[in-house]
Protein backbone atom coordinates (compact mmCIF):
# COMPACT_ATOMS: atom_id res chain seq x y z
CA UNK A 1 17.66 17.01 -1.82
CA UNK A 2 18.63 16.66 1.66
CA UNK A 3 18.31 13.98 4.18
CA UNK A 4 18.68 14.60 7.78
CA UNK A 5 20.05 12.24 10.13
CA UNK A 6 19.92 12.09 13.92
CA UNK A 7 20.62 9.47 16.63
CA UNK A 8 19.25 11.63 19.49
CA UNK A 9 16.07 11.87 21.48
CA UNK A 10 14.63 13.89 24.50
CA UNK A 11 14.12 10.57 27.32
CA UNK A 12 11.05 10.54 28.50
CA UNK A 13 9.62 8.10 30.82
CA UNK A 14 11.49 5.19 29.96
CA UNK A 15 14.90 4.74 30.61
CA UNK A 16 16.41 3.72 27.62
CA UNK A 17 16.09 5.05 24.21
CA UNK A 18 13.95 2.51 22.28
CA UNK A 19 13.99 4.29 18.78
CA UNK A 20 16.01 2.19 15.76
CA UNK A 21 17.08 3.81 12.98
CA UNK A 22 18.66 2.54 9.68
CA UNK A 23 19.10 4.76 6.49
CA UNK A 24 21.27 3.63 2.88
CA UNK A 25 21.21 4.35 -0.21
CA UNK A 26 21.25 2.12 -3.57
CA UNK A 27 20.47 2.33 -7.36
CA UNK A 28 19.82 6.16 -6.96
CA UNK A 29 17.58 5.07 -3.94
CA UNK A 30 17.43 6.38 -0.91
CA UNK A 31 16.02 4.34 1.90
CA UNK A 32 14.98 5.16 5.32
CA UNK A 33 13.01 3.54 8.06
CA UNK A 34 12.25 3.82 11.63
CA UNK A 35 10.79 1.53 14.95
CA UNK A 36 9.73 3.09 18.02
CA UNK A 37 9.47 0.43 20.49
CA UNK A 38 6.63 0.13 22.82
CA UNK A 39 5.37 -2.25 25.22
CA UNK A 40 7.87 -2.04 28.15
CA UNK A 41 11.92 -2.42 27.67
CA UNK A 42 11.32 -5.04 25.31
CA UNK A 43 9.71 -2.65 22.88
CA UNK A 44 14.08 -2.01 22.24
CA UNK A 45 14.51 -5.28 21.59
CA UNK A 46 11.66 -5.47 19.20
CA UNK A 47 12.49 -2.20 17.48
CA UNK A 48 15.96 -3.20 16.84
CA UNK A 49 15.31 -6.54 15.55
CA UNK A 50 12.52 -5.40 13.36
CA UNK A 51 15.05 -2.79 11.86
CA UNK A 52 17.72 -5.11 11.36
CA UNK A 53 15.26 -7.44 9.82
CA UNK A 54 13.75 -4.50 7.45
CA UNK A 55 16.98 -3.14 5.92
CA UNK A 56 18.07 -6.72 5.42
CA UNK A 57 15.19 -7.49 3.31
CA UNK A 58 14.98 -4.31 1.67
CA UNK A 59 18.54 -4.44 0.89
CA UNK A 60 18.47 -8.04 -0.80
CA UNK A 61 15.45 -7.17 -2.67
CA UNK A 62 16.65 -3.80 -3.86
CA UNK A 63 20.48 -4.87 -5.06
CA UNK A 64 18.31 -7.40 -7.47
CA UNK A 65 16.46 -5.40 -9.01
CA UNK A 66 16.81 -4.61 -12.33
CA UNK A 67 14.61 -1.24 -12.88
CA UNK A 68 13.18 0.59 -10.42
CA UNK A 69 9.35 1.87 -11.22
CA UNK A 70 7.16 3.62 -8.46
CA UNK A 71 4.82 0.45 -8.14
CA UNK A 72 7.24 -2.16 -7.77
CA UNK A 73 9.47 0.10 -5.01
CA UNK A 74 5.84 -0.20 -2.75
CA UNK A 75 5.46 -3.91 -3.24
CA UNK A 76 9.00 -4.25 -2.54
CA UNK A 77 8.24 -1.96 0.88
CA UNK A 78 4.74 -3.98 1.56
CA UNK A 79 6.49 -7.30 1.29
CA UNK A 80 9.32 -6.42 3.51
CA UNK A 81 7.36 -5.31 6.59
CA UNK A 82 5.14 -8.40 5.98
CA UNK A 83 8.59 -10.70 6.37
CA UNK A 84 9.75 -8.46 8.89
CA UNK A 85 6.36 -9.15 10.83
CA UNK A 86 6.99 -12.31 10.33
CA UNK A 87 10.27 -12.70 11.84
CA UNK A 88 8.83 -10.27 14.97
CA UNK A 89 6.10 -12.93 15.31
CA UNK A 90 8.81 -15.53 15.29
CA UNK A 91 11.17 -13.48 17.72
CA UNK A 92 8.32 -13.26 20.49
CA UNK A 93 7.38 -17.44 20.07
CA UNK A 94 10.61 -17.88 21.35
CA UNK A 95 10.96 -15.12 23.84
CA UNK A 96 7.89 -15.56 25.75
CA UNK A 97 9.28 -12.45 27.66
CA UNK A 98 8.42 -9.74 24.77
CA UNK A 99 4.94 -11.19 24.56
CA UNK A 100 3.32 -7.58 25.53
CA UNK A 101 6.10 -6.05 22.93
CA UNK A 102 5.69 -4.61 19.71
CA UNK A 103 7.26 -1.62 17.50
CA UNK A 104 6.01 1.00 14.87
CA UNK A 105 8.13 0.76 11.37
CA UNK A 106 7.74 4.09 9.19
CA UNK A 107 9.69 3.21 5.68
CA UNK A 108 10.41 5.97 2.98
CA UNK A 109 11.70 5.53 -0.11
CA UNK A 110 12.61 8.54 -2.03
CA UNK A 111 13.59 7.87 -5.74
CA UNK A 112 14.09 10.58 -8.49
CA UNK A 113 10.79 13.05 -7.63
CA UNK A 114 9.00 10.63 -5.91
CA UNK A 115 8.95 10.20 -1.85
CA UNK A 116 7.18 6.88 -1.16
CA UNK A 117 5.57 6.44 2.81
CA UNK A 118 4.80 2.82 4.53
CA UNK A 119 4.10 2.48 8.08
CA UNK A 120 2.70 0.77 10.62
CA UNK A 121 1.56 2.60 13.69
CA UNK A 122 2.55 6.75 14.51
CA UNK A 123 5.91 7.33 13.82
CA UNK A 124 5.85 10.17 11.90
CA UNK A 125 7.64 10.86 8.31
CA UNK A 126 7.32 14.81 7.40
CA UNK A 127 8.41 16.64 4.17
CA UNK A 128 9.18 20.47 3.94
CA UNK A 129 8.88 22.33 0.52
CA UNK A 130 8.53 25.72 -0.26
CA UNK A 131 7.93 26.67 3.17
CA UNK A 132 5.07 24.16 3.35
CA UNK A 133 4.85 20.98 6.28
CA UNK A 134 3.17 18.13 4.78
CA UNK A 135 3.06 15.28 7.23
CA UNK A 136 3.32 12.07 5.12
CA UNK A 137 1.96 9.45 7.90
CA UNK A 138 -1.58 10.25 7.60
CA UNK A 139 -4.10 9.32 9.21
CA UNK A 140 -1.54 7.91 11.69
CA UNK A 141 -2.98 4.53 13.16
CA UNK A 142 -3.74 5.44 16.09
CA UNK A 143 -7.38 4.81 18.69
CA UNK A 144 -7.92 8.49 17.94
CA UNK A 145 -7.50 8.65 14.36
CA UNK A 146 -9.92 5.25 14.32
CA UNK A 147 -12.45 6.60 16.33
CA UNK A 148 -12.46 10.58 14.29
CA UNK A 149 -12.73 8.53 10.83
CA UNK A 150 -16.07 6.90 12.33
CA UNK A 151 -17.37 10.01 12.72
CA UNK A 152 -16.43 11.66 15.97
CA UNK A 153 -15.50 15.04 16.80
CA UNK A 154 -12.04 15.67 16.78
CA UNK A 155 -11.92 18.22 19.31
CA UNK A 156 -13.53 15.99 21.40
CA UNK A 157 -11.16 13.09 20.99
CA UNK A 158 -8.03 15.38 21.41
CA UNK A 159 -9.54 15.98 24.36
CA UNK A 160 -9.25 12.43 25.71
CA UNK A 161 -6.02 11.65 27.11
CA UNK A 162 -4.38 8.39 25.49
CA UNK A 163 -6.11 7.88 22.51
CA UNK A 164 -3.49 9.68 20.72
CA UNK A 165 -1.25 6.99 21.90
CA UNK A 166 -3.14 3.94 21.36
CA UNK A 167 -2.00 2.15 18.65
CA UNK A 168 -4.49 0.30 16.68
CA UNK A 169 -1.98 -0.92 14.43
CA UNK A 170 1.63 -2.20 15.22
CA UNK A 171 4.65 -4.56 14.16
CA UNK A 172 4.14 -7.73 16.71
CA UNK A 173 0.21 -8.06 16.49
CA UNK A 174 -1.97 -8.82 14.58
CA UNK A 175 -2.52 -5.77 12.13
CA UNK A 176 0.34 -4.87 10.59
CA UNK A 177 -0.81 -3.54 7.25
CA UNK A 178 0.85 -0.28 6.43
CA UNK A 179 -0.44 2.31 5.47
CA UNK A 180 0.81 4.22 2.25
CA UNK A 181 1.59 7.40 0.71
CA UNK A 182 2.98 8.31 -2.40
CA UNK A 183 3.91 11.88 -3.24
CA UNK A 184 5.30 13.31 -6.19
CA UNK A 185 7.54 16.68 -5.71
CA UNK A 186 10.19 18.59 -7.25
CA UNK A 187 13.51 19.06 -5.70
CA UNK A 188 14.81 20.99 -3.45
CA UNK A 189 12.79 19.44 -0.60
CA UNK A 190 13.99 17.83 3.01
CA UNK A 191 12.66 14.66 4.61
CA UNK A 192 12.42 13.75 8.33
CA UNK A 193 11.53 10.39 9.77
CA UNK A 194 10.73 10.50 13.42
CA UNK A 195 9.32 9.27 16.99
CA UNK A 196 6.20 9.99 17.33
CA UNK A 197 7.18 12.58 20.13
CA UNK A 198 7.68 15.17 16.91
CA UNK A 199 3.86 15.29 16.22
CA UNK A 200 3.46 17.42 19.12
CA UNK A 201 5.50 20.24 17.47
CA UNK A 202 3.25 22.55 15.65
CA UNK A 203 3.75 22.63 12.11
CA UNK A 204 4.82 26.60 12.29
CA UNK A 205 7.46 25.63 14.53
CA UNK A 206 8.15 22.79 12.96
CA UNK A 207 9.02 25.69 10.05
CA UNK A 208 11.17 27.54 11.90
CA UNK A 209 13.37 24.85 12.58
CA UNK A 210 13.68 24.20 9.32
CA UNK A 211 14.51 27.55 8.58
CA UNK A 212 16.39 28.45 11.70
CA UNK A 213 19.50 25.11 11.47
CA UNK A 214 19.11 25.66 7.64
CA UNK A 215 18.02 22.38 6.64
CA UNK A 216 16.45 23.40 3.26
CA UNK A 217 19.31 24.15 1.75
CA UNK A 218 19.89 21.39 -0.28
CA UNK A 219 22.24 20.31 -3.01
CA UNK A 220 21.36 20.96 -6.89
């Protein structure tokens, strides 16, 4: 398998980089997680402390345990955002200033054949095999995805600007249930977590970039 790494992004409209990024490995598993801070420059602030807080409790919950089984790496995930959300929550009582903050937190575990998803919010986690995309943040939580799984047209609400960027679920309010996605493959495959700015690369692109900076090549 191969992991990719990256500490770079493409500035937008903000003017500093509020992505956080942490990635470790331990007992055979590999661990790596992502904020995207929104909500002003706070959103950094927020994103960094919720990553900090993550790995923390991911780490001290992961060096203790004794055997690893699918089910008991996502309660381990669910119950580490919750704590983290927690500690956000705490964070913005006494910073009255990040109030309007939050951050998206995209977690992967990927143990033996197994690549296990949480997140709360859009940022994107994608996995490449056999020349195939499969975006593992889905439906993203997002106004747009809400309002196409009620029953509306999703040309129409493509259509709309900002809907794709609405969260409807995020680390700092009051949803932050993650979403999850468990997905059983057989190595060689490559993982990317991401911003959310990656979604807007279609997926045959997406392919050739794989294929182009020979990220599938991956160890036996």
């Amino acid at each position: 398998m191969k992991y990719i790494t990256a500490a770079d992004s493409i500035m937008g409209l903000r003017k500093t980089n509020q992505d956080r990024y942490a990635e470790f490995s331990i007992k055979n598993i590999k661990i790596m997680c992502l904020a995207d801070g929104n909500g002003g420059q706070g959103g950094e602030i927020i994103a960094n402390y919720a990553i900090k807080s993550l790995a923390e409790e991911l780490f001290y919950e992961l060096a203790r345990l004794r055997k690893a089984t699918l089910n008991r790496l996502v309660h381990i995930g669910k119950e580490a955002i919750r704590r983290t959300a927690e500690d956000i929550d705490t964070l913005k009582f006494l910073c009255p200033n990040l109030s309007s903050c939050g951050t998206t937190l995209t977690l992967v575990f990927i143990y033996k054949s197994a690549v296990i998803t949480l997140w709360v919010g859009d940022s994107p986690a994608i996995l490449y095999q056999n020349g195939k995309i499969t975006r593992l943040v889905n439906p993203p939580h997002t106004l747009a995805e809400m309002l196409i799984a009620r029953g509306e047209s999703r040309e129409s609400i493509e259509k709309q600007a900002g809907l794709s960027s609405t969260l409807t679920r995020c680390i700092g309010f009051k949803n932050t249930t993650p979403g999850i996605n468990m997905t059983i493959c057989k190595p060689p495959f490559s993982v990317i977590v991401a911003s959310d700015g990656i979604d807007y690369i279609p997926d045959d692109e997406l392919e050739k970039i794989f294929n182009e900076t020979h990220l599938t090549e991956c160890l036996p």
